[in-house]
C-alpha atoms as a PDB file:
ATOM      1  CA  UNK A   1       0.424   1.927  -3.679  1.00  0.00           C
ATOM      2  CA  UNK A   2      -1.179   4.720  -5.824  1.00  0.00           C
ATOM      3  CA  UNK A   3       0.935   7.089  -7.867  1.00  0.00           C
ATOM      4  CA  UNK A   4      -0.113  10.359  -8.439  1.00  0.00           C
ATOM      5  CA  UNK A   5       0.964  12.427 -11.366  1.00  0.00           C
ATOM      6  CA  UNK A   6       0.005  16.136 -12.183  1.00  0.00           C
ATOM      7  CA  UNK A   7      -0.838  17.732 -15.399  1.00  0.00           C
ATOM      8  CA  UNK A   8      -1.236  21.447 -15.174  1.00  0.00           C
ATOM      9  CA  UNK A   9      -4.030  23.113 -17.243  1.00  0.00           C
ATOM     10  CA  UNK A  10      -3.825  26.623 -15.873  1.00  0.00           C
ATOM     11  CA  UNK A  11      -2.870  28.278 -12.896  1.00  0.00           C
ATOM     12  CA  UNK A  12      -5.279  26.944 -10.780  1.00  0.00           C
ATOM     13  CA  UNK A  13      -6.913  23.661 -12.907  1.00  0.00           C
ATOM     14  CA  UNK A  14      -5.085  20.369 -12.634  1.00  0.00           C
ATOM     15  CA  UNK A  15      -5.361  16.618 -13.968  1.00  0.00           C
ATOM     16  CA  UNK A  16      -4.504  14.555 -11.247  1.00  0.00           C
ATOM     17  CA  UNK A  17      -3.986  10.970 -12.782  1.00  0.00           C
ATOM     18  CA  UNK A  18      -4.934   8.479 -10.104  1.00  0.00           C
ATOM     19  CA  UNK A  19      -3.590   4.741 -10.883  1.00  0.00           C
ATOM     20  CA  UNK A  20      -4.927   2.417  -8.360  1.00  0.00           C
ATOM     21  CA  UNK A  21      -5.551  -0.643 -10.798  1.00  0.00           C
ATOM     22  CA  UNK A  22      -2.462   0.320 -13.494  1.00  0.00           C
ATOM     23  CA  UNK A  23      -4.438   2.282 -16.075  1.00  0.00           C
ATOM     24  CA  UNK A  24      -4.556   5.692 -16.331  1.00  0.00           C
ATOM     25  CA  UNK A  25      -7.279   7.862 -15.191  1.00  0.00           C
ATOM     26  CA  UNK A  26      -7.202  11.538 -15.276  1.00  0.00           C
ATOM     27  CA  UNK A  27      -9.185  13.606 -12.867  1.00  0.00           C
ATOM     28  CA  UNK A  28     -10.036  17.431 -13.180  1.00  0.00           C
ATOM     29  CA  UNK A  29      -9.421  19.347 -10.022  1.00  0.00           C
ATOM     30  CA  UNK A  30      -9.022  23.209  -9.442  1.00  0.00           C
ATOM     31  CA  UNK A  31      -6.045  23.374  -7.026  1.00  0.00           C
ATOM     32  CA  UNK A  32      -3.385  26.221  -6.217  1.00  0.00           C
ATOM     33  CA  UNK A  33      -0.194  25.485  -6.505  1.00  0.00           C
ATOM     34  CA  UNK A  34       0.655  25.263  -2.710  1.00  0.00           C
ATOM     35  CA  UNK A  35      -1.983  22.622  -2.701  1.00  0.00           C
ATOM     36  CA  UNK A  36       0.021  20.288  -5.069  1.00  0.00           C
ATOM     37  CA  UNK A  37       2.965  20.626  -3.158  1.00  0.00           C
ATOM     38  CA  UNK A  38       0.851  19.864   0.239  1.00  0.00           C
ATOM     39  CA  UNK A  39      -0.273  16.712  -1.296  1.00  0.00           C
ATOM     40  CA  UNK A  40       3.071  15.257  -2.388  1.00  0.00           C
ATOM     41  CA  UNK A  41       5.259  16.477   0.971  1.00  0.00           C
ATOM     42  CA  UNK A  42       1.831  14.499   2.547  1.00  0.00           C
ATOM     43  CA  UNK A  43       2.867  11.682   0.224  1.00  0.00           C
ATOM     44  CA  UNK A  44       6.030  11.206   0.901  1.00  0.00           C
ATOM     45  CA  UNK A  45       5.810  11.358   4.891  1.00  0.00           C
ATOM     46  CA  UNK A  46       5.348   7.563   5.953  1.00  0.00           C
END
């Protein structure tokens, strides 16, 4: 199962760090706020 972690640049820039294989690898993605906490709630749901 992938974990996703968020590092925020600026308001609307985020590193998403997407770990399929264990290491770390950081993508750039411009995303609002409300986005981010779509994606987790979407996460989450089973």
């Amino acid at each position: 199962m992938a974990q996703l972690q968020f590092q925020k640049v600026d308001n609307e820039v985020f590193l998403i760090d997407i770990r399929l294989d264990g290491r770390r690898r950081w993508v750039g993605v411009s995303l609002k706020l409300e986005d981010i906490h779509k994606i987790r709630k979407f996460l989450q749901t089973p």
